[in-house]
Protein backbone atom coordinates (compact mmCIF):
# COMPACT_ATOMS: atom_id res chain seq x y z
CA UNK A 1 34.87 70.59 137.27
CA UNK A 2 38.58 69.69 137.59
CA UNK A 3 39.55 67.38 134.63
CA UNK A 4 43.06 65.10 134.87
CA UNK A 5 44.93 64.31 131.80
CA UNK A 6 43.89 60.85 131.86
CA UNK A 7 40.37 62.23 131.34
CA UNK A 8 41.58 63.89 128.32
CA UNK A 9 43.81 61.89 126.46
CA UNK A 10 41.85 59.49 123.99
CA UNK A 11 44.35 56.87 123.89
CA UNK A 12 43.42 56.10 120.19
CA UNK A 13 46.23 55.42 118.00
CA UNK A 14 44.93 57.89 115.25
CA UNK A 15 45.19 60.51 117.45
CA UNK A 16 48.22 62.70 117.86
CA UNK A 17 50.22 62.58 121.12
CA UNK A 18 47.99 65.57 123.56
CA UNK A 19 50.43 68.67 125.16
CA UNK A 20 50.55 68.40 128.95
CA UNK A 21 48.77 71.05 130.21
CA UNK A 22 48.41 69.92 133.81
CA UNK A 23 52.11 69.72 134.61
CA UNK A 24 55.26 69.46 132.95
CA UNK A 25 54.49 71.88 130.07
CA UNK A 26 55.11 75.46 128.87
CA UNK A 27 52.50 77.05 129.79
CA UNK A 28 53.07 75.88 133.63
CA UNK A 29 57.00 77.13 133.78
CA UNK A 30 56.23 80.70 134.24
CA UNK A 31 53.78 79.85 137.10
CA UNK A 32 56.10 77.34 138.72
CA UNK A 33 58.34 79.64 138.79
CA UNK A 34 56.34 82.39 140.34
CA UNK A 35 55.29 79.79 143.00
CA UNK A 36 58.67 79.37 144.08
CA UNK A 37 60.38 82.42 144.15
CA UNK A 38 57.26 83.56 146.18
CA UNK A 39 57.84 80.82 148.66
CA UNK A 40 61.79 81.50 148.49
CA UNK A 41 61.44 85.24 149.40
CA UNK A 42 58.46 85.42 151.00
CA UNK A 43 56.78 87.35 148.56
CA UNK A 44 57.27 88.39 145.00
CA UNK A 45 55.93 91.49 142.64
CA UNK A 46 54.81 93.34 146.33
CA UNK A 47 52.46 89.81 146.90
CA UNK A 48 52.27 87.28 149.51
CA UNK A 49 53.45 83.67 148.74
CA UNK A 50 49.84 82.84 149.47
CA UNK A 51 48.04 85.65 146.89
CA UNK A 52 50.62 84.52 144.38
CA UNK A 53 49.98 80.85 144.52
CA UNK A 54 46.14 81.76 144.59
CA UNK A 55 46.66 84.00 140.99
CA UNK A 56 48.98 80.98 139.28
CA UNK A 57 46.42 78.51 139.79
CA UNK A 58 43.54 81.19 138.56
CA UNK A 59 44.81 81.58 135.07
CA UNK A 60 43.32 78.05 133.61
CA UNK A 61 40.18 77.79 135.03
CA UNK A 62 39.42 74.11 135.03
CA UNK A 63 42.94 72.51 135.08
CA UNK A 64 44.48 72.42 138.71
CA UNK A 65 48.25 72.01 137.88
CA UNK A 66 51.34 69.99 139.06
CA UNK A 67 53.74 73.06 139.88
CA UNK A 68 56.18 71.20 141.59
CA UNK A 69 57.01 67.49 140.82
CA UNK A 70 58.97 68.41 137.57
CA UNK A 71 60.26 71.90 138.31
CA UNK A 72 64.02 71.99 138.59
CA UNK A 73 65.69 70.66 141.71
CA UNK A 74 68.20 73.68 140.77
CA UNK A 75 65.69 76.80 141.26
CA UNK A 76 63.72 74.96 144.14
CA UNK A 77 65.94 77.56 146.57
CA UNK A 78 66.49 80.44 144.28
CA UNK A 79 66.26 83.93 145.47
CA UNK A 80 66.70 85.03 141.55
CA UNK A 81 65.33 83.46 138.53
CA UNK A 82 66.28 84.35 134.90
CA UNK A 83 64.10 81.92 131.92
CA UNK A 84 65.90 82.29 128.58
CA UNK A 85 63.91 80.60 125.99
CA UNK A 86 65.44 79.55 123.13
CA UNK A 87 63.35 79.79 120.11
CA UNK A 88 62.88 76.12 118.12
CA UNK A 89 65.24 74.02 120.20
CA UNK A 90 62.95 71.11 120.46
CA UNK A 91 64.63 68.25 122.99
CA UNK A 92 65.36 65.70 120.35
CA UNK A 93 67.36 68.00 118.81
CA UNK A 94 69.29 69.23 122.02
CA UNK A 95 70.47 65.52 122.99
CA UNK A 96 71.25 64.74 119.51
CA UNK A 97 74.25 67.10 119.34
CA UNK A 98 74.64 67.86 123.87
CA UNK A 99 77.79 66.36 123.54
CA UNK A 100 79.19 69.32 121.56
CA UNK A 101 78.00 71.70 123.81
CA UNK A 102 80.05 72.03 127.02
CA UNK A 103 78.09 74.51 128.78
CA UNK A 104 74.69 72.96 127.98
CA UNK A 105 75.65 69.75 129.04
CA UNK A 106 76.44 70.98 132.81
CA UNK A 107 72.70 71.80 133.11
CA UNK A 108 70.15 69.73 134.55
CA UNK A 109 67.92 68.07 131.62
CA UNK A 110 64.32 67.35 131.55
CA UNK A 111 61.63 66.85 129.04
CA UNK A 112 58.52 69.24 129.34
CA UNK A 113 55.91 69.78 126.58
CA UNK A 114 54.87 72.51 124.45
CA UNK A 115 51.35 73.69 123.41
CA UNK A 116 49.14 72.76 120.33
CA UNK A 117 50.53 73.68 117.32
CA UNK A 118 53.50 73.80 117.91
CA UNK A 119 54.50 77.35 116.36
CA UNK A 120 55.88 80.25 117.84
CA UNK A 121 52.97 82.54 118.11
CA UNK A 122 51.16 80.26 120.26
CA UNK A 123 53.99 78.60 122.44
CA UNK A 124 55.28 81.85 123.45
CA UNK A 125 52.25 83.21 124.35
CA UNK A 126 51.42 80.56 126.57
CA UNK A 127 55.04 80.57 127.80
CA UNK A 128 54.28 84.18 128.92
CA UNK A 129 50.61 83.97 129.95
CA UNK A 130 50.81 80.49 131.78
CA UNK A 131 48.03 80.13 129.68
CA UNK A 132 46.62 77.17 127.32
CA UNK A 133 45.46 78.28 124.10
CA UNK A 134 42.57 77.71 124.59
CA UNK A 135 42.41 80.64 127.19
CA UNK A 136 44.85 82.85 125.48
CA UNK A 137 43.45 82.69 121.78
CA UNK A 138 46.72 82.63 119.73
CA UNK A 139 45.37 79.71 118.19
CA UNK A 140 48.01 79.56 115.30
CA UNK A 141 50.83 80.71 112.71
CA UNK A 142 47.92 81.92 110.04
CA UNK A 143 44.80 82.61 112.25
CA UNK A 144 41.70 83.35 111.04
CA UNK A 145 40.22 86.70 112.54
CA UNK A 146 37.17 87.46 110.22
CA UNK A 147 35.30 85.95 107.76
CA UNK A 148 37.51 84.46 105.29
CA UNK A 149 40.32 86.73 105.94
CA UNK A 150 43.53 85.40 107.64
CA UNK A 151 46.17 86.88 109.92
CA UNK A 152 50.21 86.06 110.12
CA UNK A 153 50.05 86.55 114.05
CA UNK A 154 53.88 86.93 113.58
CA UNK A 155 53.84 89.81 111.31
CA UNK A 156 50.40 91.08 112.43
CA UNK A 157 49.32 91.24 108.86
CA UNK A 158 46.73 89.68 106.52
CA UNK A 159 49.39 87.70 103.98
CA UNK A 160 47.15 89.04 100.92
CA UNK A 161 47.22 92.65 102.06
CA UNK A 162 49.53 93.83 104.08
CA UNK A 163 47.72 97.32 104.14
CA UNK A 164 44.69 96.07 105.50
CA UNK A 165 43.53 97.86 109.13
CA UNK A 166 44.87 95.17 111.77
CA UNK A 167 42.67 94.33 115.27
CA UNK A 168 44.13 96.01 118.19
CA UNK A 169 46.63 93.05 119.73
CA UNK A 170 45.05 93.70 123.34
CA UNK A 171 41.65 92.78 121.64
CA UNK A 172 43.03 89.15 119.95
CA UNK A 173 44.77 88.27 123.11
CA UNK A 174 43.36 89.57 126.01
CA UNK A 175 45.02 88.10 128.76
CA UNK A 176 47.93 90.21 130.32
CA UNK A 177 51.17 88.38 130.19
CA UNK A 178 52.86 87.08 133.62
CA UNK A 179 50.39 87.44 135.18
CA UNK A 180 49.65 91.25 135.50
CA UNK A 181 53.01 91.85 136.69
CA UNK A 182 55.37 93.93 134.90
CA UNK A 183 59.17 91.97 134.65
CA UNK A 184 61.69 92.95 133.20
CA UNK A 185 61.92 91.30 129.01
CA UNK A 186 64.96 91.22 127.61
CA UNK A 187 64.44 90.93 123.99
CA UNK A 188 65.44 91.68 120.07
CA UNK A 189 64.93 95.25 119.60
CA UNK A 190 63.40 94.61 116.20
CA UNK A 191 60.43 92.99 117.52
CA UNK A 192 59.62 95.99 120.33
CA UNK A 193 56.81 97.73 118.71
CA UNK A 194 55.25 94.51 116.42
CA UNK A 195 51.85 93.10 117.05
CA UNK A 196 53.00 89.88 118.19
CA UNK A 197 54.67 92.07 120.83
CA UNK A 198 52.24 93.56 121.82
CA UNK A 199 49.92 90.70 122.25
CA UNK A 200 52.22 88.36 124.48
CA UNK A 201 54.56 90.64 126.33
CA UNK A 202 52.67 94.17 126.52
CA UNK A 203 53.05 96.23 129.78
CA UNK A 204 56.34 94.51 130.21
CA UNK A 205 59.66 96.77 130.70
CA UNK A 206 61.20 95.60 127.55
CA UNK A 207 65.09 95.75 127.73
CA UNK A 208 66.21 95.32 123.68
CA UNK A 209 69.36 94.19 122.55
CA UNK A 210 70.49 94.26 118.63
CA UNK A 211 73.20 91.57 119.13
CA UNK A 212 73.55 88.34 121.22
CA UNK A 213 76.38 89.44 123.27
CA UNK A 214 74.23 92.09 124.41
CA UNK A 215 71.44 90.17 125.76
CA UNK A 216 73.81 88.27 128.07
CA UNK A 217 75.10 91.80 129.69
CA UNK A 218 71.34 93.17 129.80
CA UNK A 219 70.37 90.17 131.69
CA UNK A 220 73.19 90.02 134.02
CA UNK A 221 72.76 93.93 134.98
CA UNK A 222 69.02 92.83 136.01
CA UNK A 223 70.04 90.58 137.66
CA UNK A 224 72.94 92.51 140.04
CA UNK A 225 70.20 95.48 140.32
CA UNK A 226 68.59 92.79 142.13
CA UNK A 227 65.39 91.70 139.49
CA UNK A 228 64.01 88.71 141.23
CA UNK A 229 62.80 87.01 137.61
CA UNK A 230 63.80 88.15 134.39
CA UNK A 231 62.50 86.86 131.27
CA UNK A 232 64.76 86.81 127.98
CA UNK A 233 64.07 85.25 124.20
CA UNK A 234 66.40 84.44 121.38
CA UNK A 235 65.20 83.64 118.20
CA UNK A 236 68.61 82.46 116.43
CA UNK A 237 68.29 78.41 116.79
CA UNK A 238 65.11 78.44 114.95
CA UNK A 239 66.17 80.87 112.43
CA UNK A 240 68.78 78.62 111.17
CA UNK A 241 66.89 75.65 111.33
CA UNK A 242 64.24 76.80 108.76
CA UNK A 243 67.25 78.13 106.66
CA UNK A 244 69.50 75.60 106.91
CA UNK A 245 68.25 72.29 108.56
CA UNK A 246 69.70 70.07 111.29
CA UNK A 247 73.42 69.98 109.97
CA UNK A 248 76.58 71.95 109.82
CA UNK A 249 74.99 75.77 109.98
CA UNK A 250 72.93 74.05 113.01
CA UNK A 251 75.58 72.89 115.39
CA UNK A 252 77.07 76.39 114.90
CA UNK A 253 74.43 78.17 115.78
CA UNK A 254 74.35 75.60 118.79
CA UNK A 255 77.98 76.04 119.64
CA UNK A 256 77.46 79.89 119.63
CA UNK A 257 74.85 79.39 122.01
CA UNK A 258 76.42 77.46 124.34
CA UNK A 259 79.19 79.95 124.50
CA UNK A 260 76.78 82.60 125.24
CA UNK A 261 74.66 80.36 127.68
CA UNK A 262 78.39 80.00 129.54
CA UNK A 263 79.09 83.61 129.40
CA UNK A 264 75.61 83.87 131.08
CA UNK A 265 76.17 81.53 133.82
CA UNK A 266 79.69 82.89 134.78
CA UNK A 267 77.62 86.30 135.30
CA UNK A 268 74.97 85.14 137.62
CA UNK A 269 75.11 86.10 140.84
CA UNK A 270 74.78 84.20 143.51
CA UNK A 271 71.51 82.28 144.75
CA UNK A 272 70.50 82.97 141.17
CA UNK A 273 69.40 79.78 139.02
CA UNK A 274 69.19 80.13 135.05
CA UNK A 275 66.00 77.93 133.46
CA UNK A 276 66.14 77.53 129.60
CA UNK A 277 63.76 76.25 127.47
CA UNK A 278 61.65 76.36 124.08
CA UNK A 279 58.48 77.05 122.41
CA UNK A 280 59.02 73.83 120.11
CA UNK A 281 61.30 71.60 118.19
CA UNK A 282 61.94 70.64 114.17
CA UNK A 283 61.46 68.40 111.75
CA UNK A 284 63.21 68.48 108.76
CA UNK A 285 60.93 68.47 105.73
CA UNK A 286 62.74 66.96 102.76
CA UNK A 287 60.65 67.90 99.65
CA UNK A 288 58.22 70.55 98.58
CA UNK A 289 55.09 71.28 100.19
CA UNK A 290 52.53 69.05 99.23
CA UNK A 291 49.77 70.24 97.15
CA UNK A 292 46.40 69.75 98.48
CA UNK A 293 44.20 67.51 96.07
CA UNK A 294 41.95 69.25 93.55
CA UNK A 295 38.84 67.71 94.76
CA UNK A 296 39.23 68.60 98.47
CA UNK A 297 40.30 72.43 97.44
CA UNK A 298 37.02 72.83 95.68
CA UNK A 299 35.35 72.21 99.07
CA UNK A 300 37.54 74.96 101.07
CA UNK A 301 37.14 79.09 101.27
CA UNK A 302 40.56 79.27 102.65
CA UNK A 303 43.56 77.82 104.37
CA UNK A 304 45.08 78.79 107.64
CA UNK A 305 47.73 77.73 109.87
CA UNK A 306 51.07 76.25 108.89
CA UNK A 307 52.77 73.89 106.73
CA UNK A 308 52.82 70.73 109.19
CA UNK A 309 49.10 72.24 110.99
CA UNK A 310 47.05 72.90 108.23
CA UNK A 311 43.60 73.98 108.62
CA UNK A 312 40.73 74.11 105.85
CA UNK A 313 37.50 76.69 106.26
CA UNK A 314 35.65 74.73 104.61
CA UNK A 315 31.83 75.28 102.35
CA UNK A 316 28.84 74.76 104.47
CA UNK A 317 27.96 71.10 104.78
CA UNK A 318 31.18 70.01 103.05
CA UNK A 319 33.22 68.27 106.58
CA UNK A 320 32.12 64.97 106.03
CA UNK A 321 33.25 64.13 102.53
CA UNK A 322 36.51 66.57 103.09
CA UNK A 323 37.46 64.47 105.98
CA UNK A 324 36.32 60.78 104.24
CA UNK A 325 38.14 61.50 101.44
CA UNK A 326 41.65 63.02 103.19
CA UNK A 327 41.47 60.29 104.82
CA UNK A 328 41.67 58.46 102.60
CA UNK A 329 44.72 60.23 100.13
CA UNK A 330 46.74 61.42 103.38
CA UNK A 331 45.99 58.84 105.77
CA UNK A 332 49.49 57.78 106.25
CA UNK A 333 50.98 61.02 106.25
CA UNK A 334 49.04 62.94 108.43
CA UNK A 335 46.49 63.01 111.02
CA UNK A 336 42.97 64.17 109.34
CA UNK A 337 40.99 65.78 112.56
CA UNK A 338 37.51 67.90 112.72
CA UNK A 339 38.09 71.21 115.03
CA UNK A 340 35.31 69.55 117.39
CA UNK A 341 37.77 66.48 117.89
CA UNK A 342 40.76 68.59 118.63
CA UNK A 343 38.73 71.35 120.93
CA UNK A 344 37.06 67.95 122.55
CA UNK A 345 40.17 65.90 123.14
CA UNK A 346 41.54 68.94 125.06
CA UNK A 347 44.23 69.74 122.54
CA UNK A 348 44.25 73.48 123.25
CA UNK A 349 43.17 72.94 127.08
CA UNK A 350 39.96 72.47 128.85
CA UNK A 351 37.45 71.52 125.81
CA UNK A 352 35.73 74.68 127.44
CA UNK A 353 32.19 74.95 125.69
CA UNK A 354 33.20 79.01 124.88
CA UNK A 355 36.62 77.88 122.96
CA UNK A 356 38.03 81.90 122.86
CA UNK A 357 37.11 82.37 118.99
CA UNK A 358 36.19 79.19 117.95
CA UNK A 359 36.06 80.58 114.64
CA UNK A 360 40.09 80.99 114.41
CA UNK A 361 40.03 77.43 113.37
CA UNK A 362 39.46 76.09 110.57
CA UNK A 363 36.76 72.94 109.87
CA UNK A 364 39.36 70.52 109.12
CA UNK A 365 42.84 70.14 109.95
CA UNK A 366 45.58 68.48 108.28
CA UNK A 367 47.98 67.46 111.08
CA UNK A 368 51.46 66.04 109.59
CA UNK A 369 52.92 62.90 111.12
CA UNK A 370 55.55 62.23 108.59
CA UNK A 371 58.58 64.43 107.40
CA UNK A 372 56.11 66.48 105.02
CA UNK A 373 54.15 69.86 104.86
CA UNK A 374 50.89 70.83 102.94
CA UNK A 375 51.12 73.58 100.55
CA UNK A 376 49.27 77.22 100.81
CA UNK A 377 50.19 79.49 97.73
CA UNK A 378 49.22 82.08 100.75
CA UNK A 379 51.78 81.07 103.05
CA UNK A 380 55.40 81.72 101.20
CA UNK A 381 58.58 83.45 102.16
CA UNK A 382 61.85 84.09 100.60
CA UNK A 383 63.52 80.23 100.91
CA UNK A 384 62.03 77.34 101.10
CA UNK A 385 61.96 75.98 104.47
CA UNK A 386 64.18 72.93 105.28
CA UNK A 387 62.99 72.35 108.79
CA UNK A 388 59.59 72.77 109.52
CA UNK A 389 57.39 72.84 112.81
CA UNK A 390 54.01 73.49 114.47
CA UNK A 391 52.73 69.67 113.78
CA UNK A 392 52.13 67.18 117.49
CA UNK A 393 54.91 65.10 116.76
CA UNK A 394 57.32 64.05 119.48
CA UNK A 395 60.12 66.20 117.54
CA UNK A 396 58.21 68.87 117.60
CA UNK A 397 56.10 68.62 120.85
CA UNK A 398 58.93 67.74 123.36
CA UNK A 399 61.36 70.46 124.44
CA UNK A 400 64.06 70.77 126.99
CA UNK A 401 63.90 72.26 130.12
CA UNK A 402 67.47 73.37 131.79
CA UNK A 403 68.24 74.27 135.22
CA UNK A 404 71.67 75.59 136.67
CA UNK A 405 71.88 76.97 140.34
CA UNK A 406 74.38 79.19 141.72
């Protein structure tokens, strides 16, 4: 059966604002843009306009997509099609400073959604896949994978032992990125051989680059050797964010990218449009992580997730007062919701009955709606973070999608 959005979306005021899976979202970009360059050349990756369409609308069984209504007036035509995502550049962040950013500003600007959560693990993959998460399985920051035992899907390592045997990437996410094809990925070189890698962009033809001036002549090469679609990621925005907030060090990092993102254009050739978008936004997060009260912690094996998504695994029989009594401390400060309400209300996609994993989530999740994170002694780094992300918040949720034809 073919559910619509409206079916989906609750409408209840303590529920979260739902991604948009059945149009303009991140999982559909990659497809929409498959669609058209098919239609555009007559055929893309050695397939007919006609098998293409038929494989983007195969990949989320359940959910017929809007491919076209939203997708860029300036790629509609394009013969060539490169996507540069920019990691963390959420759209309430882009029009806050756009008028410091020459280059950006020339771009066409619309406002697509990401996935749920809204973390970088997840959003890429589904960037890649055209995939919910609910089909692809990335289901988080901190994923659970076994009993009790907890994954970084960034780092592709178990926080409290880094030693520990990992599962094979191919096995966690099993769904071959763009769609089978093999484009050309034009990404950080440090990242080639990690898990995360391996589980989103596998049997791609990875181009690296170690600096950002780099990426901008790898992807115009591509590009003059005639690569209809070329797919390229930088990480720096969000980076910066975590470090340093929304200020100063920020609108930098934003004015270095807009050089490069004018360096890029001037190098396109022609017929070519350039798409950018994001995986998610930021919110800056003000004070320390809160610390999860005493009574509820006595309730829960373990933790998972992130910060602003924070999922409990909790004792058997244990949901009902963990969720009462959250309720009733965090109520104003976050969204308190059972796995079988978020799987139900179609936050990851189709509530499909066979959730991939259902056990990667936790029982209870702790959802933030105000500037504040929950605390894991588990989940640390080497700073504190000043911006945060990975909550359903319209900050974090709504990203930019840019279009510029040549």
């Amino acid at each position: 059966m073919i559910l619509s959005n409206e079916v989906l979306n609750l409408g209840a005021s303590e529920m979260p604002p739902l991604p948009n899976y059945y149009g303009a979202g991140i999982s559909n970009v990659v497809p929409a843009i498959f669609s058209h360059l098919a239609r555009n050349r007559g055929s893309l990756f050695g397939k007919s306009s006609s098998e293409i369409e038929e494989l983007v609308y195969s990949v989320n069984p359940g959910i017929e997509p809007d491919l076209d209504s939203w997708f860029p007036k300036e790629a509609t035509e394009a013969g060539q099609i490169v996507l540069l995502v920019l990691d963390g550049l959420g759209f309430s962040q882009l029009t806050r400073f756009i008028d410091e950013l020459p280059n950006l500003s020339m771009l066409s600007q619309s406002r697509i959604s990401s996935v749920a959560p809204t973390t970088t693990a997840t959003a890429l993959t589904s960037i890649t896949t055209g995939a919910t998460p609910a089909i692809h399985g990335l289901l988080g920051y901190r994923m659970c994978i076994g009993r009790n035992r907890v994954m970084n899907t960034l780092s592709w390592a178990c926080s409290t032992d880094a030693s520990e045997k990992m599962p094979d990437p191919s096995e966690v996410q099993q769904l071959a990125p763009f769609l089978s094809f093999h484009p050309k990925v034009v990404t950080k070189a440090q990242h080639q051989n990690s898990g995360f890698t391996k589980a989103h962009l596998r049997e791609t033809e990875i181009v690296n680059y170690r600096f950002p001036s780099t990426m901008i002549d790898h992807v115009s090469d591509l590009l003059h050797q005639g690569q209809a679609f070329v797919y390229a990621y930088y990480e720096g925005i969000d980076t910066v964010a975590h470090e340093y907030g929304l200020g100063s060090s920020y609108l930098e990092e934003l004015r270095a990218v807009d050089y490069l993102v004018g360096r890029l254009i001037a190098s396109l050739p022609k017929g070519t449009s350039l798409l950018i978008t994001s995986d998610h936004g930021q919110v800056e997060v003000p004070g320390l992580p809160i610390k999860i009260d005493s009574r509820i912690l006595d309730s829960t094996k373990v933790l998972s997730g992130e910060g602003r998504f924070r999922w409990l695994h909790l004792k058997e029989g244990a949901t009902r007062k963990v969720v009462e009594l959250a309720s009733e401390i965090y109520q104003q400060q976050a969204w308190i919701l059972t796995r079988d309400q978020l799987i139900e209300g179609g936050y990851y996609g189709v509530p499909l009955e066979n959730l991939n994993e259902r056990s990667r989530l936790g029982d209870v999740a702790f959802i933030a709606k105000s500037d504040i994170a929950f605390f894991d002694p588990v989940d640390t780094g080497p700073y504190n973070l000043v911006c945060r992300h990975g909550s359903l918040t319209h900050d974090e949720l709504d990203v930019p999608l840019l279009g510029y034809f040549v």
